[in-house]
Structure formats: structure tokens, C-alpha cells
C-alpha atoms as a PDB file:
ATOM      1  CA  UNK A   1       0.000   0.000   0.000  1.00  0.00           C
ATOM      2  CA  UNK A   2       1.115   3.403  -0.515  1.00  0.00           C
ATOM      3  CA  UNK A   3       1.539   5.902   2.085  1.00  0.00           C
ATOM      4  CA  UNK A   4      -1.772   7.831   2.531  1.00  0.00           C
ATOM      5  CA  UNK A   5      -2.890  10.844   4.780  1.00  0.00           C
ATOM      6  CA  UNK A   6      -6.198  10.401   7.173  1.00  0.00           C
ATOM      7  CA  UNK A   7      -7.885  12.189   9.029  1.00  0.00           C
ATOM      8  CA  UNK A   8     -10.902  11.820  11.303  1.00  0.00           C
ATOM      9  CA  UNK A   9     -14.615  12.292   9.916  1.00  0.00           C
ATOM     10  CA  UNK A  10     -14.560  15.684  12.592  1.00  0.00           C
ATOM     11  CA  UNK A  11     -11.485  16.405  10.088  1.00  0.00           C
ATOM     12  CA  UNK A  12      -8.761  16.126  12.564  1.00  0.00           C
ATOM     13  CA  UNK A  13      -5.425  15.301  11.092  1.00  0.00           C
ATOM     14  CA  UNK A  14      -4.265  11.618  11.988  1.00  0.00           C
ATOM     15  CA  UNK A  15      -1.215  12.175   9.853  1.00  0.00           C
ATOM     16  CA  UNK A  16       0.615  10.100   6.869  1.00  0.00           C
ATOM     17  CA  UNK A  17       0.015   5.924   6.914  1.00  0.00           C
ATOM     18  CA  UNK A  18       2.540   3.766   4.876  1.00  0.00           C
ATOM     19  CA  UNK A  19       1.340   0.430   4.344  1.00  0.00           C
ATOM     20  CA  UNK A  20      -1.342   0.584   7.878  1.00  0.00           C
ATOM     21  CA  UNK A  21      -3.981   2.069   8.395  1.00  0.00           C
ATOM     22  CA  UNK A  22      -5.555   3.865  11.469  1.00  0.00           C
ATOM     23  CA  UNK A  23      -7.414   1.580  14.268  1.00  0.00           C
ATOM     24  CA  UNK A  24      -9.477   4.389  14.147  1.00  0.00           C
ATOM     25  CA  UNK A  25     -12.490   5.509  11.917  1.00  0.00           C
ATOM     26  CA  UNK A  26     -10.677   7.521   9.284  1.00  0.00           C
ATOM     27  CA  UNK A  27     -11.121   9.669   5.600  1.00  0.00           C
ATOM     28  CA  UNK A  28      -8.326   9.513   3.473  1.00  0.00           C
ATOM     29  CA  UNK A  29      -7.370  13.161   1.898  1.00  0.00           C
ATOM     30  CA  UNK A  30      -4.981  13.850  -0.762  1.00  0.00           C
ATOM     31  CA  UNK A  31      -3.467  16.694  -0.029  1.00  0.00           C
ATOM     32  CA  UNK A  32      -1.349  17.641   3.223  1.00  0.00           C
ATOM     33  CA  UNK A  33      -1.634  20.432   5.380  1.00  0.00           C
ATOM     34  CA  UNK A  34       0.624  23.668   5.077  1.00  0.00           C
ATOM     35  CA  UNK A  35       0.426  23.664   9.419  1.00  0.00           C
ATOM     36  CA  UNK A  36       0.010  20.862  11.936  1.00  0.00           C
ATOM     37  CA  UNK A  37      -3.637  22.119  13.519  1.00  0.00           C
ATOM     38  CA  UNK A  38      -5.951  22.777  10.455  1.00  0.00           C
ATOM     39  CA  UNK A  39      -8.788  20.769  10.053  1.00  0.00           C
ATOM     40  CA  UNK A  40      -9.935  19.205   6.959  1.00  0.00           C
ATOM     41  CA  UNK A  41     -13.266  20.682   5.775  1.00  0.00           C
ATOM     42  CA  UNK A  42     -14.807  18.460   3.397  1.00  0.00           C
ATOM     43  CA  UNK A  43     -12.768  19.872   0.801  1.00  0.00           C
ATOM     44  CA  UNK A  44     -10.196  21.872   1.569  1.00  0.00           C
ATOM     45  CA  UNK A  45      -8.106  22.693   4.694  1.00  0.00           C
ATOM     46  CA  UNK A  46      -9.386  25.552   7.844  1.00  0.00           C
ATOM     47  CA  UNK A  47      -6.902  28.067   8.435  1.00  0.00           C
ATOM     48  CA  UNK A  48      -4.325  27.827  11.263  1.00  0.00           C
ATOM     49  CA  UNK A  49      -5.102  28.592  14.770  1.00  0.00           C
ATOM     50  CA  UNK A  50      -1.508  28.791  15.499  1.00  0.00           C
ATOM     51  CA  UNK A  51      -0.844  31.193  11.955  1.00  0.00           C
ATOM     52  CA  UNK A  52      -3.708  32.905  12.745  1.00  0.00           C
ATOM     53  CA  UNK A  53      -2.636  34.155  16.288  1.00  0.00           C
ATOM     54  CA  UNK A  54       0.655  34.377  15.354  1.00  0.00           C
ATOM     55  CA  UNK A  55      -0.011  36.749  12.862  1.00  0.00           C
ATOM     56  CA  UNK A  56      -1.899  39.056  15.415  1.00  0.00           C
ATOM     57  CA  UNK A  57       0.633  38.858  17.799  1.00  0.00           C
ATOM     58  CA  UNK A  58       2.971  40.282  15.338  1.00  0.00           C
ATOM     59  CA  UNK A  59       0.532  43.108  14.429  1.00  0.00           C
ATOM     60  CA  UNK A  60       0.130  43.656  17.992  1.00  0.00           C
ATOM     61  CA  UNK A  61       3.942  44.083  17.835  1.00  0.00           C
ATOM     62  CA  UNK A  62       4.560  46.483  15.388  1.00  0.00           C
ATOM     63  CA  UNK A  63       1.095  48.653  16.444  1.00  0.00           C
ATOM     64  CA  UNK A  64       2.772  48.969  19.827  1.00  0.00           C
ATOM     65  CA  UNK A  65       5.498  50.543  18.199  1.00  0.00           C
ATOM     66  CA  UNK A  66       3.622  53.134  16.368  1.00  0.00           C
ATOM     67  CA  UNK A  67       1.590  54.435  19.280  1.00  0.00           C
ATOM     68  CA  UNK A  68       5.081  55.034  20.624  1.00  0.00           C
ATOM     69  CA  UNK A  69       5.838  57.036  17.916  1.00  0.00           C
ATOM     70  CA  UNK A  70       2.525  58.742  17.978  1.00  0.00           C
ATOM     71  CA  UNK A  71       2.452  59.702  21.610  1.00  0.00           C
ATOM     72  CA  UNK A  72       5.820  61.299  21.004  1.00  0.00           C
ATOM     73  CA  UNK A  73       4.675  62.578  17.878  1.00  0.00           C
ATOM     74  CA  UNK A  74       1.127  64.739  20.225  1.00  0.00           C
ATOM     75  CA  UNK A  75       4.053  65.137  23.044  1.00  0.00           C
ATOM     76  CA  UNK A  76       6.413  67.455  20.615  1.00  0.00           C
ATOM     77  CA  UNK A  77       3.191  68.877  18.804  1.00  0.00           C
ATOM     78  CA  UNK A  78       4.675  67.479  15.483  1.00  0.00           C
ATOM     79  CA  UNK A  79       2.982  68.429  12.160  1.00  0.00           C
ATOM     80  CA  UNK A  80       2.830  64.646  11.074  1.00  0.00           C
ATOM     81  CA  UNK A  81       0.976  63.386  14.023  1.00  0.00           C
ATOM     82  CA  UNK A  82      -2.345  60.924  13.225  1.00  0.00           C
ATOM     83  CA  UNK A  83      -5.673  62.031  14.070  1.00  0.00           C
ATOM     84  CA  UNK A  84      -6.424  61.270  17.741  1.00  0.00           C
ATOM     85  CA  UNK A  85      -6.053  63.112  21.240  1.00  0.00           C
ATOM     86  CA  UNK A  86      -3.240  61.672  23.359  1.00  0.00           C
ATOM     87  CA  UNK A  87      -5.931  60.343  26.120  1.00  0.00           C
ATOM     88  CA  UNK A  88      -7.491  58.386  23.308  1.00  0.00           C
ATOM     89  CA  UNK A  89      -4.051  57.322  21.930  1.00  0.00           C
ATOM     90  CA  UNK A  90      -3.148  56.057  25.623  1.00  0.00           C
ATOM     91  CA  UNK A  91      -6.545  54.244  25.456  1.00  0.00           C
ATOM     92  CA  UNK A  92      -5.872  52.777  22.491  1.00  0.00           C
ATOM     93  CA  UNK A  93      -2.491  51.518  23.955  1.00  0.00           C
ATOM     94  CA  UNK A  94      -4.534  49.567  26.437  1.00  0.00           C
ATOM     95  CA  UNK A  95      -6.543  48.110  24.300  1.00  0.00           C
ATOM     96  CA  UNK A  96      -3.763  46.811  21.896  1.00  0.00           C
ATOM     97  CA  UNK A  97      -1.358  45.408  24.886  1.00  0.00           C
ATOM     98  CA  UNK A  98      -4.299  43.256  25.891  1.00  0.00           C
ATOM     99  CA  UNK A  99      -5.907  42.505  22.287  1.00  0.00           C
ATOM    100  CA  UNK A 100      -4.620  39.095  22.978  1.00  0.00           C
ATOM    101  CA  UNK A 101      -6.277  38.070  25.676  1.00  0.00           C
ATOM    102  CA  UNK A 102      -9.719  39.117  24.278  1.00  0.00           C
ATOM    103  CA  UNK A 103     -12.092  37.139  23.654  1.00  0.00           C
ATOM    104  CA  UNK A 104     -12.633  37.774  19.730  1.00  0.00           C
ATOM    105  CA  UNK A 105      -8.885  37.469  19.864  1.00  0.00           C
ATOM    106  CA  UNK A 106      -7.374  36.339  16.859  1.00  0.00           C
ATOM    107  CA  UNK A 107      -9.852  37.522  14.776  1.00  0.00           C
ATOM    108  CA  UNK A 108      -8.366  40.756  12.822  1.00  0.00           C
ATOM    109  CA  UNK A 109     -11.619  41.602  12.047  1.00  0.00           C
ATOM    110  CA  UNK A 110     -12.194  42.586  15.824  1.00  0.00           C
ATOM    111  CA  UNK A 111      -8.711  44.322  16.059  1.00  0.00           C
ATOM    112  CA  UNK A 112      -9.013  47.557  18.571  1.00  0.00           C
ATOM    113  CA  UNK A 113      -9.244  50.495  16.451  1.00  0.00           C
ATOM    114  CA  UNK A 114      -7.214  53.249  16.145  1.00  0.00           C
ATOM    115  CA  UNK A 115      -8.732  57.021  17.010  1.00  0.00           C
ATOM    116  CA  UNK A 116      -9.738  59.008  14.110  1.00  0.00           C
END
């Protein structure tokens, strides 16, 4: 037998078989994965948990960063400065530092917003 790739008929990866099979009820799929916790979705793969959060966390990152730069920017008056009053920026910091623990967390569609 060749070597095959199940998964469980929730879609949970079981991984690559070469010559056995699973003891346990099983779907074979014929493509693999590009990450380890996607579930197969009768077709096609989910996205990543693991991508997913990872990819917020390094938004959360870099918009850490540019409050920085934008509280400095209100502090020295500067003619570049965003929209936004620094008590709202400082808000806005609050929300970002704990965007991952939230609840709609990582769901960049439910990122804290920036003052306007």
C-alpha cells in the first residue's frame, strides 16, 4: 500500500500511513496540510489557529510601536501626528497590549481600532 494521509470524519489530522492504516475511523485526503492544527473541511483545509494568532501577535507588535511614535509625535506637537487626542491614543495603547487576551482574539476583524 502506498503511504496515505487520514484524518478523522470531525477532520482532525491523523497524519501520513505507509502500508497501515488507522485503528481508528478515518477519511483519506490527498493533499497535506501547510500547518500541523488545520482541520480538513470536506474539501479543503481551515486556516491555522496557530498562523492565525501568530499573525496578530505580530501586528500587535509592530502597532505597539507606532503608538510610541505617535504619543511622542502629540508630546512634541509634530505636524505629522495621526488624528487622535493623546488620552485616546493612551486608550488605544490599552486596548492593543491586551488585544490578545480578548475574547474575539485572533480575529483581525475585531482588532481595537485606532482614534480618528
Amino acid at each position: 500500500m502506498s503511504t496515505i494521509y487520514c484524518v478523522t470524519p470531525e477532520g482532525v489530522q491523523l497524519g501520513l500511513f505507509d502500508g497501515t492504516v488507522p485503528e481508528v475511523p478515518y477519511v483519506v485526503v490527498e493533499e497535506m496540510p501547510e500547518q500541523f492544527d488545520q482541520l480538513w473541511l470536506f474539501p479543503g483545509w481551515s486556516e491555522s489557529p496557530s498562523q492565525l494568532r501568530a499573525v496578530e501577535l505580530q501586528w500587535q507588535t509592530e502597532e505597539m510601536a507606532t503608538i510610541a511614535n505617535q504619543l511622542l509625535a502629540i508630546e512634541e506637537e509634530a505636524e505629522d501626528a495621526l488624528p487622535g487626542t493623546r488620552k485616546q491614543w493612551l486608550n488605544y495603547r490599552t486596548d492593543v497590549r491586551l488585544w490578545h487576551e480578548a475574547p474575539d482574539f485572533p480575529d483581525q476583524t475585531k482588532r481595537p481600532v485606532r482614534p480618528e
